[in-house]
Each structure stands twice: as structure tokens, then as C-alpha cells.
Protein backbone atom coordinates (compact mmCIF):
# COMPACT_ATOMS: atom_id res chain seq x y z
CA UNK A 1 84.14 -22.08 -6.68
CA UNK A 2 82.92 -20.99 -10.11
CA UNK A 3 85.09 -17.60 -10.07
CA UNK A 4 88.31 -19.57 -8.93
CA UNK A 5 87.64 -22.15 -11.50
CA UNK A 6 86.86 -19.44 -13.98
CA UNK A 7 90.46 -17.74 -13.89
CA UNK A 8 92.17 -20.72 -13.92
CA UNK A 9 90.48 -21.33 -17.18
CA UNK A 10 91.67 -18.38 -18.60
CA UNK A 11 95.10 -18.32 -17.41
CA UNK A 12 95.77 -22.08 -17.06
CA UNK A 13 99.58 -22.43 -18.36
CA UNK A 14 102.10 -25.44 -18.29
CA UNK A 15 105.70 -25.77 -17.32
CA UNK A 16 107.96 -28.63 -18.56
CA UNK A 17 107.40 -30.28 -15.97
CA UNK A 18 103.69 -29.87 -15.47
CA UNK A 19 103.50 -31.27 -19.20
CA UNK A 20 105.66 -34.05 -17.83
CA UNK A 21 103.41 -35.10 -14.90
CA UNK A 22 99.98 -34.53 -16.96
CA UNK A 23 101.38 -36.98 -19.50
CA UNK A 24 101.92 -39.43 -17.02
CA UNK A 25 98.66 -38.93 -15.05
CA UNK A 26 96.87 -39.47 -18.43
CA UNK A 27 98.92 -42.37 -19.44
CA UNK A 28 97.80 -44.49 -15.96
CA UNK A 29 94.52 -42.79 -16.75
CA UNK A 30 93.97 -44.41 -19.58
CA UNK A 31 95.56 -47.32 -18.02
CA UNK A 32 92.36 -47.11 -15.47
CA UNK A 33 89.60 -46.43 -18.17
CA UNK A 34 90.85 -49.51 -19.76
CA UNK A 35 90.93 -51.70 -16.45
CA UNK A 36 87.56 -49.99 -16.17
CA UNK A 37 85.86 -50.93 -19.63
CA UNK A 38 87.44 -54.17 -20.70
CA UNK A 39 85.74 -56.36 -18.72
CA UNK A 40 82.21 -55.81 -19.91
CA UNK A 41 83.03 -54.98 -23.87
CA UNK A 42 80.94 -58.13 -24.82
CA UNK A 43 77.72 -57.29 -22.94
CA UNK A 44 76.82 -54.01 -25.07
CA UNK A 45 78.58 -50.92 -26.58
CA UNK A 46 81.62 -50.32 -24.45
CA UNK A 47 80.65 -52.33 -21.62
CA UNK A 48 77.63 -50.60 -20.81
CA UNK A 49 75.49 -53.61 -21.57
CA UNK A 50 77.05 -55.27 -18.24
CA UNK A 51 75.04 -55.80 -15.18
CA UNK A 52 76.36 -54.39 -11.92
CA UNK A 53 75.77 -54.69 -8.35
CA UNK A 54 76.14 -52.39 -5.55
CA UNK A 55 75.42 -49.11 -7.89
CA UNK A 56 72.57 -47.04 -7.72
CA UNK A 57 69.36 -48.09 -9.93
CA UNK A 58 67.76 -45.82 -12.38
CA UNK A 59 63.98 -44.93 -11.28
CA UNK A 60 61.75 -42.96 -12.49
CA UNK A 61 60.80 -39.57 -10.66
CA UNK A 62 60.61 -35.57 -11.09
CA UNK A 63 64.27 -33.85 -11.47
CA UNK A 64 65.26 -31.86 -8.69
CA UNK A 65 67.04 -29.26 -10.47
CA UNK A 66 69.59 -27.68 -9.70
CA UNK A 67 71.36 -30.84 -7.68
CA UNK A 68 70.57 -32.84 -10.89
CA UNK A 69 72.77 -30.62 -12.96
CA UNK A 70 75.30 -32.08 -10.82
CA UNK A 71 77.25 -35.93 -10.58
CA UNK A 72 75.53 -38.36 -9.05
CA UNK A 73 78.52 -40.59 -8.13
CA UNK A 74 76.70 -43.55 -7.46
CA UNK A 75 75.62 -44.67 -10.64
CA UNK A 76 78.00 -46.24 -13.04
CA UNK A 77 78.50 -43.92 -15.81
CA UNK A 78 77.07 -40.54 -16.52
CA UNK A 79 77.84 -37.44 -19.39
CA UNK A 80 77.37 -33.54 -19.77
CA UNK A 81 77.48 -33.29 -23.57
CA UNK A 82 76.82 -30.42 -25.65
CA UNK A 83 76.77 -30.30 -29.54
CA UNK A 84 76.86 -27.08 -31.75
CA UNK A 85 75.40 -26.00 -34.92
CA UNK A 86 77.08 -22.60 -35.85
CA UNK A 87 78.14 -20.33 -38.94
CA UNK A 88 80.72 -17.72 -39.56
CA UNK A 89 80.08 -14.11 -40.55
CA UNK A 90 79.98 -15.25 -44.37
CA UNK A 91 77.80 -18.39 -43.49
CA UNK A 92 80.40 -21.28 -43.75
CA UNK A 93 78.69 -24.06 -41.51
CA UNK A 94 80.61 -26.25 -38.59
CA UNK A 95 79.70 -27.76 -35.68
CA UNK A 96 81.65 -27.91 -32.24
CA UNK A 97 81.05 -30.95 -29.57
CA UNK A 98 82.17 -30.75 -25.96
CA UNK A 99 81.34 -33.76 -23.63
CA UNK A 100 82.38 -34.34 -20.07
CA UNK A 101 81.97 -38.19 -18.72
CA UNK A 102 82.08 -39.51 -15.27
CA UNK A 103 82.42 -43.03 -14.59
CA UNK A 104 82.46 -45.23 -11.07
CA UNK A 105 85.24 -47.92 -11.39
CA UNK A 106 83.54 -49.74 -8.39
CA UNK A 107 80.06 -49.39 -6.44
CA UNK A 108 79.97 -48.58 -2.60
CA UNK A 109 79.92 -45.27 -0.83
CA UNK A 110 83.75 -45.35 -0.10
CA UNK A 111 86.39 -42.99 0.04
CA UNK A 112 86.12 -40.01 -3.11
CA UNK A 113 89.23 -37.92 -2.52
CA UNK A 114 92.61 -37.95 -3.66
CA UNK A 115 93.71 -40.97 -5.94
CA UNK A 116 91.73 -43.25 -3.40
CA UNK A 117 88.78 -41.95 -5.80
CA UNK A 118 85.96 -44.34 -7.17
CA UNK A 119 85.63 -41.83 -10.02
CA UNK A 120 87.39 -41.31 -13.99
CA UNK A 121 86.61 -38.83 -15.66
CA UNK A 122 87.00 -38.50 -19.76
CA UNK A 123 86.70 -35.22 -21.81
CA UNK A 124 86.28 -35.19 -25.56
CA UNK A 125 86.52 -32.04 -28.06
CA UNK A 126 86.16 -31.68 -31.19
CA UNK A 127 85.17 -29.69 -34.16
CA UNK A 128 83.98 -30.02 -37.51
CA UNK A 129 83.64 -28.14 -40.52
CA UNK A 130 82.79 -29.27 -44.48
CA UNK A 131 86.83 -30.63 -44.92
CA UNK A 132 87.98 -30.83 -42.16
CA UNK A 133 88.11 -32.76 -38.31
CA UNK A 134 89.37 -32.02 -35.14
CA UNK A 135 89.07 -34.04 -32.54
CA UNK A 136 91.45 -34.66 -28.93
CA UNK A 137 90.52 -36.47 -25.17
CA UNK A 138 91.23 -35.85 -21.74
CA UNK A 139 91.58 -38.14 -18.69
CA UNK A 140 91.44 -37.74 -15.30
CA UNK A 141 91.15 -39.65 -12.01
CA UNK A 142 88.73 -38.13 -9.85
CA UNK A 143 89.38 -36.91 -6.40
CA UNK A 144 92.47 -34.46 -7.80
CA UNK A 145 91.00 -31.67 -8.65
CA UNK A 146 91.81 -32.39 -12.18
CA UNK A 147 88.07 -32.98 -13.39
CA UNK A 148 84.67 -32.68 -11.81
CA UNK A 149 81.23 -30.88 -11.74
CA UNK A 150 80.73 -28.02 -8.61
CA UNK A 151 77.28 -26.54 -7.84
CA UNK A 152 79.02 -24.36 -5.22
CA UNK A 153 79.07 -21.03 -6.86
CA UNK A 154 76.97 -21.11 -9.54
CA UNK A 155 77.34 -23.49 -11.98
CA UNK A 156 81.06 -25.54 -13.28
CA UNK A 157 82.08 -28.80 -15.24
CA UNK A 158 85.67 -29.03 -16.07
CA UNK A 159 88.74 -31.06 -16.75
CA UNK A 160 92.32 -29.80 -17.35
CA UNK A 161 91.71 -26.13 -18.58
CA UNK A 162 88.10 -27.14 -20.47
CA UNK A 163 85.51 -26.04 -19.08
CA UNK A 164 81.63 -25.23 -18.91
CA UNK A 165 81.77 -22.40 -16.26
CA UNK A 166 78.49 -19.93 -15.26
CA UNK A 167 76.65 -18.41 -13.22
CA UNK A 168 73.99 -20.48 -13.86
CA UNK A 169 73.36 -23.85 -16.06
CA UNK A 170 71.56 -21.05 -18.19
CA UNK A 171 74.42 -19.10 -19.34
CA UNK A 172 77.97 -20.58 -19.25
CA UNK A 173 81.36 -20.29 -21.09
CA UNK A 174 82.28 -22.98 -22.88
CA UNK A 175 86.36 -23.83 -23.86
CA UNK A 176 88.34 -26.25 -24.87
CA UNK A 177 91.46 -27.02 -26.68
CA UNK A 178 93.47 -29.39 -28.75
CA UNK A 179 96.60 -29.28 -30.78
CA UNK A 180 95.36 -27.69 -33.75
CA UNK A 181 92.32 -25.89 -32.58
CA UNK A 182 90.36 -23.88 -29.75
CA UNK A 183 87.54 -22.40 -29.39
CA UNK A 184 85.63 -20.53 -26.34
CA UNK A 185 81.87 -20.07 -27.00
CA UNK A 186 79.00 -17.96 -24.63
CA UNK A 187 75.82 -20.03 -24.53
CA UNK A 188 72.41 -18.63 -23.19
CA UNK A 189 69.29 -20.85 -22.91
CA UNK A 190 66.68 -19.27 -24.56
CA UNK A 191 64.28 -21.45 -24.01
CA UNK A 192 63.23 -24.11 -21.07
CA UNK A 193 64.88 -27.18 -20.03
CA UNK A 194 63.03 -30.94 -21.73
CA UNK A 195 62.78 -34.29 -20.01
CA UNK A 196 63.56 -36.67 -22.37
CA UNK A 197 60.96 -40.32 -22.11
CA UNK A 198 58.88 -40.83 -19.66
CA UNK A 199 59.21 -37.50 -17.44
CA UNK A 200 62.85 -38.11 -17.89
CA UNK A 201 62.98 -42.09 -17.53
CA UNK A 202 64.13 -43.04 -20.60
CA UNK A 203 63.61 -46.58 -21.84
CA UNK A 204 66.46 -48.20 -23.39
CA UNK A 205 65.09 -51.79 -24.30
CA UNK A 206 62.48 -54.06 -24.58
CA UNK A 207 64.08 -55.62 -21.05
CA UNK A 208 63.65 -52.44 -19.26
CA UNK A 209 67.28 -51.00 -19.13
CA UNK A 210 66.91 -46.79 -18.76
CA UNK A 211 68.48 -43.61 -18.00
CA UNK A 212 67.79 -40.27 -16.69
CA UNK A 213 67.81 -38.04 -19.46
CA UNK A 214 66.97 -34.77 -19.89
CA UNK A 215 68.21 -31.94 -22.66
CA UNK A 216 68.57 -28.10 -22.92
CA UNK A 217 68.39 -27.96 -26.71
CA UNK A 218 67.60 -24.18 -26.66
CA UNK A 219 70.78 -22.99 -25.95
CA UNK A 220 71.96 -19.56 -28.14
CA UNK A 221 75.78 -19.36 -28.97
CA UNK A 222 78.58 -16.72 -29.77
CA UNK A 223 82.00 -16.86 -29.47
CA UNK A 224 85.79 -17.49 -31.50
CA UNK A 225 86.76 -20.99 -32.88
CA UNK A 226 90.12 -21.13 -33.77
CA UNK A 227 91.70 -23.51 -36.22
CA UNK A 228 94.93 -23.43 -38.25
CA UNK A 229 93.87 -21.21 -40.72
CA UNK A 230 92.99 -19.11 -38.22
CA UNK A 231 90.30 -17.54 -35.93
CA UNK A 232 86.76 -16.57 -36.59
CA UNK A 233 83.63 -15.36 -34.69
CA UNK A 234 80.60 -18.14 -35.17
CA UNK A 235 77.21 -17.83 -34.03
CA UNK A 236 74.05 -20.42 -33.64
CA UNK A 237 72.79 -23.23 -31.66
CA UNK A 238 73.38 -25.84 -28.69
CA UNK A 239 71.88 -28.79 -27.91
CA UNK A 240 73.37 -29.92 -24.20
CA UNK A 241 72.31 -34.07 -23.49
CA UNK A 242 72.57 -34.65 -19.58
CA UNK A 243 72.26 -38.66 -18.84
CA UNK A 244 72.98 -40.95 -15.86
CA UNK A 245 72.32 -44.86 -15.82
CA UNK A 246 74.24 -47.70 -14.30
CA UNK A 247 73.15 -50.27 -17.05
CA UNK A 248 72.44 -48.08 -19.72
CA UNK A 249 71.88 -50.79 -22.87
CA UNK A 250 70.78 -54.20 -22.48
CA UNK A 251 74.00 -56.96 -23.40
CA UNK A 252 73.07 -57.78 -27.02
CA UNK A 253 72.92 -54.11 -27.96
CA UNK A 254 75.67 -53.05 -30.41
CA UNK A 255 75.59 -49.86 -30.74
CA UNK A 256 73.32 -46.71 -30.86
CA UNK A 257 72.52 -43.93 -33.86
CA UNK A 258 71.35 -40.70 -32.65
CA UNK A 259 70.06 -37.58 -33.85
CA UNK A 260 69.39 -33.93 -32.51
CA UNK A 261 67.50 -31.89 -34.88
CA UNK A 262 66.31 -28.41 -34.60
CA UNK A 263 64.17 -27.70 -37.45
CA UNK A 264 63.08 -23.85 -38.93
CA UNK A 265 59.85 -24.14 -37.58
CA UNK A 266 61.47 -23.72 -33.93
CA UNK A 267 60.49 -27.58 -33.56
CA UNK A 268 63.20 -29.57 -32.23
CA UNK A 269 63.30 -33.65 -32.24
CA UNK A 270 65.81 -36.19 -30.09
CA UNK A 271 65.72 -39.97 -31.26
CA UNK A 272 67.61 -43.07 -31.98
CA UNK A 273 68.23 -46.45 -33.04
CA UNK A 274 69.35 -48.92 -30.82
CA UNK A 275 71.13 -51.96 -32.22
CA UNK A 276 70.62 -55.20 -31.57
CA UNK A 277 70.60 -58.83 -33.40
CA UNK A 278 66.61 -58.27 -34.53
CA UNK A 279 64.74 -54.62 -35.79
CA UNK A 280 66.31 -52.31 -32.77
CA UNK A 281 64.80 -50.40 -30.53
CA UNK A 282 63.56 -46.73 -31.07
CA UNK A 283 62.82 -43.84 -29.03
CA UNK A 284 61.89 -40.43 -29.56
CA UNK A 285 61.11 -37.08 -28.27
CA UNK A 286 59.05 -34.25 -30.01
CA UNK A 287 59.99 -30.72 -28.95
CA UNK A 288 57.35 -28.10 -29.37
CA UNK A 289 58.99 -24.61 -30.17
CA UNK A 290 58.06 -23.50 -26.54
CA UNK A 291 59.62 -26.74 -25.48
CA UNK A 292 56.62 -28.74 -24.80
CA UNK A 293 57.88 -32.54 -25.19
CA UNK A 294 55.89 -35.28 -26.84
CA UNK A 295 57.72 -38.48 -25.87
CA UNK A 296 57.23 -41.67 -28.50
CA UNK A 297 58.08 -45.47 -27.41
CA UNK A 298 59.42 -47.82 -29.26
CA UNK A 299 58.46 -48.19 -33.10
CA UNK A 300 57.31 -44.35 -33.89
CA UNK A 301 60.61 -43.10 -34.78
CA UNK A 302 61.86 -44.73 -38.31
CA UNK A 303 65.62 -44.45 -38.89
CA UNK A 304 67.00 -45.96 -42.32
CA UNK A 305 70.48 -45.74 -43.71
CA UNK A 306 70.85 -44.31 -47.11
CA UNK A 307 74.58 -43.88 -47.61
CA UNK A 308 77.12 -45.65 -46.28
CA UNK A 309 81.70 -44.31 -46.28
CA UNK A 310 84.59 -45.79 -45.30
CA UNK A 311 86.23 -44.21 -42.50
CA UNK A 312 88.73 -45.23 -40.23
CA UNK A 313 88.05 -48.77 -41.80
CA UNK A 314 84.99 -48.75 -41.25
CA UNK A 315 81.98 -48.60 -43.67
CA UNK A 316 79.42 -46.16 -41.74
CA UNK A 317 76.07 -44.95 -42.46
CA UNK A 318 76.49 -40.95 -43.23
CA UNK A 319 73.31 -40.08 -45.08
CA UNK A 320 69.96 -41.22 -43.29
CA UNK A 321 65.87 -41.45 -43.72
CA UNK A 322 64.06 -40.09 -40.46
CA UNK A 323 60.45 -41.00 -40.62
CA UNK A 324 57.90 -40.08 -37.51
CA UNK A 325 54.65 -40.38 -39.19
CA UNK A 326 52.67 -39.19 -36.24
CA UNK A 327 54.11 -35.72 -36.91
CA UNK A 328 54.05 -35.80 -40.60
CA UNK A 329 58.23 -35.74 -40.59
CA UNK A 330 59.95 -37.00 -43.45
CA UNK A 331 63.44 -36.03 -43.88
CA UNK A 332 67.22 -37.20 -45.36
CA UNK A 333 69.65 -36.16 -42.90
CA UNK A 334 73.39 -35.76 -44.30
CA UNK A 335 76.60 -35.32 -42.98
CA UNK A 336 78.44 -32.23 -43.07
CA UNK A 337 81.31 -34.18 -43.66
CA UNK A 338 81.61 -38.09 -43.94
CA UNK A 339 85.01 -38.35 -41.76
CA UNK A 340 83.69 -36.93 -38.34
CA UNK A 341 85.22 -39.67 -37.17
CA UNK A 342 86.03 -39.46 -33.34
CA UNK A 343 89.51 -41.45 -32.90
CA UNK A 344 88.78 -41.76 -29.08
CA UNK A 345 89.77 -44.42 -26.31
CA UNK A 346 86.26 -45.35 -27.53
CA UNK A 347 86.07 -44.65 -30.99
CA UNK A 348 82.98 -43.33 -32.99
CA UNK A 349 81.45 -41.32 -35.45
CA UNK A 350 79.55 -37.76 -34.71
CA UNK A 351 79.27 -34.46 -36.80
CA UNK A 352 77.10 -32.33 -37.98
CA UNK A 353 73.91 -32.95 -40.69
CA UNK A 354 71.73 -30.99 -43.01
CA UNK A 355 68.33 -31.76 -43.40
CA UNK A 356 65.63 -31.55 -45.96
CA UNK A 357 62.72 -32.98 -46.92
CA UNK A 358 59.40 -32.11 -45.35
CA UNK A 359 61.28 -30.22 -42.88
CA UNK A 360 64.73 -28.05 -43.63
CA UNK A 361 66.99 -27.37 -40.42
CA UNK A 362 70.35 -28.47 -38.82
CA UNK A 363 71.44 -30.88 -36.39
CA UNK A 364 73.41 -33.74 -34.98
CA UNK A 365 74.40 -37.14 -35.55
CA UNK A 366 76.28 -39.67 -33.10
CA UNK A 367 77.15 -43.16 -34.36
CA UNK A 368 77.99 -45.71 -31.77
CA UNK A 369 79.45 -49.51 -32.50
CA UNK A 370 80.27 -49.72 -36.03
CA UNK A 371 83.63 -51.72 -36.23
């Protein structure tokens, strides 16, 4: 499967007409995501918030790896989603996101093929550098062959001609491509697989709403971005978030902020902030540099806004205090640049961030809710 997928990667082309009938596929696509969503947008971020029966529940439990690299098409939503600290030859900074999402537009164990398919999918792309934003989105019904994850011959996520192709889930290729920019990056895990939480049962709220959630933030990268000033060879870091859940937020929860940072020391952290109508709730992950994790409940992690810009009209936090005391960190994270904003079907904010203070390093930060 992988090696089929593979070269239609590379040589995936389009007719006329095959622009035609991918236009209209993603038109009652979006149609579908909408249908999908709608309903629930007052009960949390994006509908997630909403209670639903007849899908899988979230429990906690050892991975079995590698089926969990895989969908697990009955639970309600789930994401492969991979963000990228890199640099070019003379050190210019930008960061590249890729992100794959599945979600169930009903629960039961019904038919999954053709357009009789429970399943959308949604890809987003994008990169960023200190001036500039890219940023484009794929649907898909599932069922097609348009989009989906295959564990058949090695290791593939696609949809369209993006894709996250390997032999393994330790070295893959990653593309994808938008009107005004490309890129097609090697990544290699260098270092092991972390379960984020409670042995990967991660605790979304004070009522008990979770996910399984685990990260490979150790992933090494080379490759070409290409933008319209051209292309250029980049090198650096990945940090790949897999996540499943069915209610993934409790229904008075906003939003979410969330931060990846990989510091100089090799250390690594994974937290966030999410909103609600009191103080939030906080988790957080501490990754050793051998990848030992150090999971912290709710309360540890501190996460203050510093900055706030407009974008998109909206005013939203871009420069940020992270404070976990228990590990003597300290830091201001800061945005590459301020107008990562992702004009989605969902809209929100992620880029890149700097960070000093008692630690120096790059990383992530995703911005969820701010209207």
C-alpha cells in the first residue's frame, strides 16, 4: 500500500476535469463538515464540547503500537499533526505544520466504503516564516480513497497528493502543497515515542472529559520548502501530536492554548490552557532528553498572556509567560510572527515561538477559540 501510495504522491497530476470534480467533491465536503460541526458549536470549541452516544469512550490503557498509529473509526474525532521548527542554510527561522483529521459524522459500526462512509476527513498546511503566512485545507469524504491512514505496508496518512508516507512511523516523507507554496520534508525519530497524561489518558477537565494522546517530539528533519521567492533546503525539528477522543472538552470550554517546546538542554515540554468561564484547566508533560515523561495535573503548568495583536479581527495573545515551578522553568514565549493566523473552515491561530528566559529553545504555539 505504502509504495503505491508513495508514487502517486510524487506523480499525482490533474486534468481539467479532475480539477473540476475535486472542486465539487470539496465543495459538498465542506457542505458535510458543516452539517457535521454546527450542531454542537455551543457546547465547546467547535462542537467538541457535545456529548454523544453510540461512539466509542476514551479509557485509559497501554498503547498497542503499531495499530494505534492507525484510525480508530469509532470515536468521534481524531488528528495526526505534526509541527516543524527548521532553518535555512544561512539560519533564517520558519516553521511548517501538517495535520490530518478524521471525524465520524454518526456512531454505529455501519457501512465505511464508498460515499456510504461514516468518515470526513480535513487536511491543513501551512507554513510560516518571520513575514510571511501560508496556509490552505483539504476535504474529503471517507470511503473514496481520497483520504485515510493504511498500516498495510509500512506506514501512510494521506489526502489528495499530501502525504506522510514510510516505511515505518519512524521515518516518513512528509508533502504537501498549496497555491503559493510546497514543501516535502524527510523526518527520522531520533528518539522514543511519549505518552502524554496519565500513561496516555489525558485529562481534559475537572468533569473527567479525556483523550488518548501520545507525541513523537523527537523527530529530525531535512528536506526543500518552496515559497514564491523560491526554494530552499531547511533542516531541524518535529514534534508529531497523535489524539483520539469522542468528547474531547467539557461544554463550557472555549477554547484551548497550547505549546510544544523543545528546549537546548534536549528537554522537551507539552502543555496548555484550557478555557473556560473560571481559572482554566492546565495540563502538562515534562520530557526528559531520553524521553522519560513527567506528567503534571491540573494547576502545575502556569500560562499568562503578555501581548496581545489584532489579527483577522481578532485581538490574540502572541507573546506568553510559561511558569512550571516544579522544574524551575520560567520562560516568555514569542511568536515568530503575530499573523499565523490559520483562515480554516475552523479558524485559529498557530506558528512558531522563540523562547528565553531560564530556558532558550524553539517551539510551538496553537491558539484555539478566540473570536
Amino acid at each position: 500500500m505504502n509504495a503505491k501510495r508513495l508514487r502517486l504522491l510524487r506523480h499525482a497530476g490533474a486534468s481539467g476535469g479532475d480539477i473540476f470534480k475535486t472542486e465539487m467533491v470539496a465543495v459538498c465536503a465542506i457542505m458535510f463538515w458543516l452539517c457535521l460541526a454546527l450542531p454542537g458549536l455551543a457546547q465547546g470549541f467547535a462542537g467538541l464540547g457535545a456529548a454523544e452516544d453510540g461512539y466509542a469512550e476514551v479509557r485509559p490503557g497501554a498503547f498497542d503500537f503499531p495499530a494505534d498509529h492507525g484510525a480508530h473509526p469509532d470515536f468521534r474525532i481524531e488528528w495526526w499533526y505534526i509541527t516543524a521548527n527548521l532553518e535555512t542554510a544561512d539560519g533564517a527561522p520558519l516553521g511548517v505544520q501538517w495535520t490530518l483529521f478524521r471525524s465520524a459524522r454518526t456512531a454505529g459500526t455501519g457501512t465505511q466504503t464508498g460515499w456510504n462512509s461514516r468518515q470526513a476527513w480535513m487536511g491543513h498546511a501551512a507554513v510560516t516564516t518571520s513575514d510571511q503566512h501560508f496556509v490552505t485545507e483539504r476535504i474529503a469524504r471517507g470511503g473514496t480513497g481520497q483520504a485515510g491512514v493504511s498500516l498495510d505496508d509500512g506506514f501512510a496518512a494521506w489526502i489528495d497528493e499530501w502525504g506522510m508516507v514510510g516505511p515505518t512511523f519512524d521515518d516518513v516523507r512528509l508533502s504537501a502543497q498549496g497555491h503559493d507554496f510546497s514543501y516535502d520534508l524527510e523526518l527520522s525519530a531520533q528518539g522514543p515515542i511519549v505518552a502524554q497524561g496519565d500513561g496516555g489518558y489525558s485529562v481534559k477537565s475537572a468533569s473527567g472529559q479525556a483523550s488518548r494522546y501520545y507525541s513523537q517530539p523527537f523527530y529530525g528533519v531535512e528536506g526543500m520548502v518552496t515559497l514564491p521567492s523560491g526554494s530552499v533546503a531547511v533542516t531541524g525539528q518535529a514534534w508529531l501530536d497523535r489524539e483520539w477522543s469522542t468528547q474531547l472538552l467539557d461544554a463550557d470550554q472555549s477554547g484551548w492554548d497550547w505549546v510544544s517546546l523543545s528546549f537546548d538542554t534536549g528537554e522537551k515540554l507539552m502543555g496548555f490552557l484550557l478555557r473556560d468561564q473560571g481559572d482554566g484547566f492546565t495540563s502538562a508533560t515534562w520530557i526528559a532528553a531520553d524521553g522519560t515523561p513527567t506528567p503534571y495535573g491540573d494547576g502545575a503548568l502556569r500560562l499568562t498572556p503578555l501581548e496581545w495583536h489584532r489579527v483577522a479581527g481578532r485581538d490574540v495573545p502572541v507573546v506568553w509567560r510559561v511558569n512550571l515551578p516544579d522544574r524551575g522553568l520560567d520562560v516568555t514565549i514569542a511568536a515568530l510572527n503575530r499573523d499565523a493566523w490559520m483562515e480554516t473552515s475552523v479558524p485559529y491561530w498557530e506558528g512558531p515561538v522563540t523562547i528565553a528566559g531560564s530556558h532558550a529553545g524553539r517551539g510551538y504555539l496553537e491558539m484555539t477559540g478566540y473570536e
